[in-house]
C-alpha atoms as a PDB file:
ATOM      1  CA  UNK A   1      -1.714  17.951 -19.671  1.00  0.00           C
ATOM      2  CA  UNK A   2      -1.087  14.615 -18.830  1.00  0.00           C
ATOM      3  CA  UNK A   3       1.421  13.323 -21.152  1.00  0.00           C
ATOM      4  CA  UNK A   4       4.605  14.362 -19.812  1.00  0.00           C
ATOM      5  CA  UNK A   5       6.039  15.847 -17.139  1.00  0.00           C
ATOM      6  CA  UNK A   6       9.913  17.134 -17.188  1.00  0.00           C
ATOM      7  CA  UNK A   7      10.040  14.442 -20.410  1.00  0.00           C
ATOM      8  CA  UNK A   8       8.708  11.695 -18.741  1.00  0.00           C
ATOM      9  CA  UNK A   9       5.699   9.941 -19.091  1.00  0.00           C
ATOM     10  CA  UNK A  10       3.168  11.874 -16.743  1.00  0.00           C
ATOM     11  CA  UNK A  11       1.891   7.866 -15.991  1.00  0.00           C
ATOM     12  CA  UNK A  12       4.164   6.692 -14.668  1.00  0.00           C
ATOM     13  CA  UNK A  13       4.406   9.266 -12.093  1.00  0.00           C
ATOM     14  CA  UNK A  14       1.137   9.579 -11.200  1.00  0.00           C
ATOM     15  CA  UNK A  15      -0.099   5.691 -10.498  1.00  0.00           C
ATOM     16  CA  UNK A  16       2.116   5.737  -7.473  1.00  0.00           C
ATOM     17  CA  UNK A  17      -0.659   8.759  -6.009  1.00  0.00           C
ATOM     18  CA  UNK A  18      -3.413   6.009  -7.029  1.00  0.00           C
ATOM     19  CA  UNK A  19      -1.194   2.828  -5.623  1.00  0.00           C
ATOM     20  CA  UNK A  20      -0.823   4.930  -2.311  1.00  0.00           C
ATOM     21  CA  UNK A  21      -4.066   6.722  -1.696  1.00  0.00           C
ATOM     22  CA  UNK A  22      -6.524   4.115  -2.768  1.00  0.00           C
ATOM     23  CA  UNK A  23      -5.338   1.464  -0.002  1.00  0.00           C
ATOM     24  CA  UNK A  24      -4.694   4.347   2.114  1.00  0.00           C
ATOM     25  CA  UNK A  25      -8.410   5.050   1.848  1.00  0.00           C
ATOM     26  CA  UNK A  26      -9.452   1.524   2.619  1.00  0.00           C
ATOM     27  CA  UNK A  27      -7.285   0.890   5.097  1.00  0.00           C
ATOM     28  CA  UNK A  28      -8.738   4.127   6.959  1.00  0.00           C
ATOM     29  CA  UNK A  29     -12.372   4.393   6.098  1.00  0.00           C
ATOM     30  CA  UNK A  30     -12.356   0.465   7.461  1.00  0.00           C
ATOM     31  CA  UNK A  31     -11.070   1.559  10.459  1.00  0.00           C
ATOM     32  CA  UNK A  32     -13.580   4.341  10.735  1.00  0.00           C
ATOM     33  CA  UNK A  33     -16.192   1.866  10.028  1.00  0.00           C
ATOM     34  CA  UNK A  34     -15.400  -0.928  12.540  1.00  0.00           C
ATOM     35  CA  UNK A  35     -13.792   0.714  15.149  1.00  0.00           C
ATOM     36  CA  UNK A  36     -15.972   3.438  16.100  1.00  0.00           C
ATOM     37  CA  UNK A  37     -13.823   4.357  19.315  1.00  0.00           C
ATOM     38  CA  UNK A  38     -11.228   5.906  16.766  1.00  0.00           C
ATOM     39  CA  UNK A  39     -13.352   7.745  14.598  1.00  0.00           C
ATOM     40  CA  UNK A  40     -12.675  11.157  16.737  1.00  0.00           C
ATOM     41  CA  UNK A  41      -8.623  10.366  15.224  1.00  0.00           C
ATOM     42  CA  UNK A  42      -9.329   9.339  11.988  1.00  0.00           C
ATOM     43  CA  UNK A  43     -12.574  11.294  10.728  1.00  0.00           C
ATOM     44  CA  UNK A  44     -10.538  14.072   9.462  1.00  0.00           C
ATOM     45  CA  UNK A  45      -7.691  11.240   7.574  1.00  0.00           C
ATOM     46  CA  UNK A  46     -11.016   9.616   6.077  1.00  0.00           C
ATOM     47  CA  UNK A  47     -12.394  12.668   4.532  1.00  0.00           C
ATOM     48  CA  UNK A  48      -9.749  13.794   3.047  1.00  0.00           C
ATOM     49  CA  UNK A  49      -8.361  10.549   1.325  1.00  0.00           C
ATOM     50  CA  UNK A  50     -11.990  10.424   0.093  1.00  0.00           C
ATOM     51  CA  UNK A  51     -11.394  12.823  -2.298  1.00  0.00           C
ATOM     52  CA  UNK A  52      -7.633  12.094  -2.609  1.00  0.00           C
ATOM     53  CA  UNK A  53      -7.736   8.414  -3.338  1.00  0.00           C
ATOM     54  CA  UNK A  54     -10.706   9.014  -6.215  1.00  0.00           C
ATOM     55  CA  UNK A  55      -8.920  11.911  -7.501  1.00  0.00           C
ATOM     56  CA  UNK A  56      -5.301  10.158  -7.784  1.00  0.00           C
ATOM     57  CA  UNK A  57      -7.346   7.446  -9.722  1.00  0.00           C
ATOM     58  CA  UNK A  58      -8.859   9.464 -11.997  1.00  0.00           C
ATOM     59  CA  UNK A  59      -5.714  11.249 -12.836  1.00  0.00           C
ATOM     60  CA  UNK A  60      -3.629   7.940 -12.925  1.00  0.00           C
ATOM     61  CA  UNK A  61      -6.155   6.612 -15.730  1.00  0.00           C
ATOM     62  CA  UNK A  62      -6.207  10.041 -17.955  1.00  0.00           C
ATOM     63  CA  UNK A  63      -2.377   9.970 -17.768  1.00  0.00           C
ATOM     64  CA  UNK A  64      -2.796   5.918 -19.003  1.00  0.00           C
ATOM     65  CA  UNK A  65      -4.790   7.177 -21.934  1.00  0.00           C
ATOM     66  CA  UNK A  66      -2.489   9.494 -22.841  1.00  0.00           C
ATOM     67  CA  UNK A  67       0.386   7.039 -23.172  1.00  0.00           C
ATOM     68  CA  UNK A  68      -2.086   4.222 -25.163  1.00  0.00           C
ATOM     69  CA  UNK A  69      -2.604   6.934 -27.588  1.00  0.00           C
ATOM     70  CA  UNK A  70       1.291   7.563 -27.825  1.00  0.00           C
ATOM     71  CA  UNK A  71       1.930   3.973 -28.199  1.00  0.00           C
ATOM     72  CA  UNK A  72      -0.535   3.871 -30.556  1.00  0.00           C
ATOM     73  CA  UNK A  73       0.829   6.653 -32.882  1.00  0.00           C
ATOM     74  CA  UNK A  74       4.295   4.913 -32.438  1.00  0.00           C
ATOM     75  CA  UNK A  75       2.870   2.159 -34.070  1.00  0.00           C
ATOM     76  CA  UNK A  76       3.112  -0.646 -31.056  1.00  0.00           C
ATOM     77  CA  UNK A  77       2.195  -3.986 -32.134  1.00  0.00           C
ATOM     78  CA  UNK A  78      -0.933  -5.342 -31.304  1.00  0.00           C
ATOM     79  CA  UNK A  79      -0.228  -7.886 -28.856  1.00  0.00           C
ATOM     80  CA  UNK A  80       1.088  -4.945 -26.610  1.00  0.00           C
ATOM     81  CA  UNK A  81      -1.726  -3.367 -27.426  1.00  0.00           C
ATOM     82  CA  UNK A  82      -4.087  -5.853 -26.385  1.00  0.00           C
ATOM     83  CA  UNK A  83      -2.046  -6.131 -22.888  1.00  0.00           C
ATOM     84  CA  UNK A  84      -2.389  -2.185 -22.568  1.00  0.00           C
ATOM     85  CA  UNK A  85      -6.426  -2.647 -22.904  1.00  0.00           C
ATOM     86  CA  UNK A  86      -6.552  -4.856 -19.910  1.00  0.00           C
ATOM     87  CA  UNK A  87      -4.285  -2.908 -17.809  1.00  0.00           C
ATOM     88  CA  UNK A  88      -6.425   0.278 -18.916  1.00  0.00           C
ATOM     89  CA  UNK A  89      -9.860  -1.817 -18.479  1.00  0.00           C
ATOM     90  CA  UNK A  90      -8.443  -2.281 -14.789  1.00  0.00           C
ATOM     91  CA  UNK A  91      -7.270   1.172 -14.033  1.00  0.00           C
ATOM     92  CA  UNK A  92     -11.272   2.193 -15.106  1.00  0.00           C
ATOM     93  CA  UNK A  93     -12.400  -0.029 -12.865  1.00  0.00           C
ATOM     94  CA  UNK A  94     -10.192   0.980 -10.089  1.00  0.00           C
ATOM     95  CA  UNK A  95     -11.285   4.336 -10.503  1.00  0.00           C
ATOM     96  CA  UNK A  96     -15.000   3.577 -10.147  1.00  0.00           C
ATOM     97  CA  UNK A  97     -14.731   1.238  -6.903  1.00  0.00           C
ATOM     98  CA  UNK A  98     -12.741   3.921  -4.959  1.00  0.00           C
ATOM     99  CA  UNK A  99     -14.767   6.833  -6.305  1.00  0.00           C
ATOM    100  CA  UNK A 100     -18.022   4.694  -4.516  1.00  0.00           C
ATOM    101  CA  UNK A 101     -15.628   3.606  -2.055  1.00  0.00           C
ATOM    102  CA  UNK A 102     -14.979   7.696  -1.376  1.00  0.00           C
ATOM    103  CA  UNK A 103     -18.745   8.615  -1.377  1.00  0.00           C
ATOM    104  CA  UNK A 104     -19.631   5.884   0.802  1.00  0.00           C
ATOM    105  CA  UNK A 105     -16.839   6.977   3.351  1.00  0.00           C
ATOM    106  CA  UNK A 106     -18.169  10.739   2.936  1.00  0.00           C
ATOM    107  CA  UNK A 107     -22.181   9.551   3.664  1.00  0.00           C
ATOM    108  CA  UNK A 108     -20.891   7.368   6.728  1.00  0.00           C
ATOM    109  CA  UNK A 109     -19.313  10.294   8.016  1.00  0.00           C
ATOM    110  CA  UNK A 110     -22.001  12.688   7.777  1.00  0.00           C
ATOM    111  CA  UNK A 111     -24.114  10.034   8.947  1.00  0.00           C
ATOM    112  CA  UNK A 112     -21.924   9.176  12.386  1.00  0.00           C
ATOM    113  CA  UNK A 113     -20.298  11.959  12.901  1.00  0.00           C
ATOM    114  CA  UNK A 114     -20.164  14.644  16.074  1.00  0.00           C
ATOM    115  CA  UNK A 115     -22.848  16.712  14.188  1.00  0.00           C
ATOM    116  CA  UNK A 116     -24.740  13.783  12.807  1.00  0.00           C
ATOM    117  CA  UNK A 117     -28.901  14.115  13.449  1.00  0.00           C
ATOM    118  CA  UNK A 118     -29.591  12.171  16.506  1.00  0.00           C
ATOM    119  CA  UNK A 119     -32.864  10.993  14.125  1.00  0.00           C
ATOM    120  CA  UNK A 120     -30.862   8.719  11.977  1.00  0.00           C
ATOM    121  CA  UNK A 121     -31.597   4.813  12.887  1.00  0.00           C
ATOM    122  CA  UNK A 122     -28.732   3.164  13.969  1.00  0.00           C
ATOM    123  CA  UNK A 123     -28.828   0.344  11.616  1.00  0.00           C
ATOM    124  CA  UNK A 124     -27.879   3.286   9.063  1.00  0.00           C
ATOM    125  CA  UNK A 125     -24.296   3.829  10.283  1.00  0.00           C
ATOM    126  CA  UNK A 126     -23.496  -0.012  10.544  1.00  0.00           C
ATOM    127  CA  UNK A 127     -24.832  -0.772   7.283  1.00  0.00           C
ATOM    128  CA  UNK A 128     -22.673   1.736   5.671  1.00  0.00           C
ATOM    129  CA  UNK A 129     -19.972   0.420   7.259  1.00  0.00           C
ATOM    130  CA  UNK A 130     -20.489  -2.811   6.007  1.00  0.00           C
ATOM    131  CA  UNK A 131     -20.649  -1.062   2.500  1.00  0.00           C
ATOM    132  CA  UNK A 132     -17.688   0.687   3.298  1.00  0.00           C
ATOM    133  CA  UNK A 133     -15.901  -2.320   4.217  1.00  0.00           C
ATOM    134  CA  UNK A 134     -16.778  -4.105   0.983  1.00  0.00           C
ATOM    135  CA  UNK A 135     -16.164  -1.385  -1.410  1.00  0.00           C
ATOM    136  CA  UNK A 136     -12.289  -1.035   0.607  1.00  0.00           C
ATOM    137  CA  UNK A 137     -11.742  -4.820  -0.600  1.00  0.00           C
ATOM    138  CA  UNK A 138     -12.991  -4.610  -3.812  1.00  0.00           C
ATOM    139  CA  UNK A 139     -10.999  -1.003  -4.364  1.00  0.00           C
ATOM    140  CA  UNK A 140      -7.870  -2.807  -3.052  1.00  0.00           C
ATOM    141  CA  UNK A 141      -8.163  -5.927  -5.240  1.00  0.00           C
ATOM    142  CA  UNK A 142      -8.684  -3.351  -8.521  1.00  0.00           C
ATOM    143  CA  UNK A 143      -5.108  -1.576  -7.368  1.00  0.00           C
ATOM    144  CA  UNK A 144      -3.589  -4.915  -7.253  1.00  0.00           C
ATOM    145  CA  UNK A 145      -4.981  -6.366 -10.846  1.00  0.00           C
ATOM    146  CA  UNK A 146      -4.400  -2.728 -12.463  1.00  0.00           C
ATOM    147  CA  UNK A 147      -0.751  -2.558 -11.058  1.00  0.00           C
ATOM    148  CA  UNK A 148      -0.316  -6.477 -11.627  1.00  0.00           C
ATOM    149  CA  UNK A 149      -0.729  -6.022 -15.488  1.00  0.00           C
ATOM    150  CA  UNK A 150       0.826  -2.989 -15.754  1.00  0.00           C
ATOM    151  CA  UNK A 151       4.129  -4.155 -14.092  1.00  0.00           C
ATOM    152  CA  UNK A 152       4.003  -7.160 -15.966  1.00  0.00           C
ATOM    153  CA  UNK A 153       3.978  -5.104 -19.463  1.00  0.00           C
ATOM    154  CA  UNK A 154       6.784  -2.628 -18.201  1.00  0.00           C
ATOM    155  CA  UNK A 155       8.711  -5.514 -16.779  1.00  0.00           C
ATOM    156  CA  UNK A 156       8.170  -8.345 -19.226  1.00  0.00           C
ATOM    157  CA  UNK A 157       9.910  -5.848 -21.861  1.00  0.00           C
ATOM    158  CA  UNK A 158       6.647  -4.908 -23.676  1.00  0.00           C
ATOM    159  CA  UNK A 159       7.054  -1.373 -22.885  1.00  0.00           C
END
């Protein structure tokens, strides 16, 4: 399913979802989090790039183990190997910061949103912000190391 589509690699096709959505998602759900005047315009943006962002990760990283295991049975050398386990051990990573990044943006909207329980403290809503605000700059520094060593195996000729 995620080895090819229309003969190319499915991978390379769908990192560009991950490369967009995942920053996408930080950029908004920080903006949610520290600017609480905007929240009416970007609550609905947040939500959904909660589950887009973790979802174009997840498929961006099956699609990655798809092509190891073709370079693999193509018999790929082991240095390229080696610089396809990084990339890979990156794209994991990437996936689990913006799926915590996405359920963090999910509980601070239930928690400050227009239907939110007027019983939750206030020090809730700003703590998960600063949690969401974290997990955005971690989740973008994972894109950047996971597309870093991928580009430089495409580009450097390795693949």
């Amino acid at each position: 399913m995620f080895r090819e589509v229309m003969g190319l690699p499915a991978h390379a096709l769908l990192v560009h979802a991950a490369v967009v959505f995942v920053p996408l998602l930080a950029l908004v759900a920080t903006g949610y989090a520290v600017l609480p005047r905007f929240r009416g315009r970007l609550d609905w943006a947040a939500g959904v790039l909660a589950v887009a962002a973790p979802l174009a990760a997840f498929f961006a990283v099956r699609s990655g183990e798809e092509l190891r295991d073709v370079l693999i049975a193509n018999n790929y050398p082991p240095e390229i190997l080696q610089m396809v386990t990084e990339h890979e051990g990156y794209g994991e990573l990437t996936l689990w910061w913006s799926s915590a990044l996405g359920a963090l943006t999910i509980l601070l909207l239930v928690v400050t949103g227009p239907r939110a329980r007027r019983s939750v403290p206030g020090w809730l809503g700003l703590l998960l912000g600063v949690g969401v605000v974290v997990l955005a700059g971690i989740s973008v520094w994972y894109v950047y190391l996971t597309g870093d060593t991928g580009a430089e195996a495409v580009w450097q000729g390795v693949l």
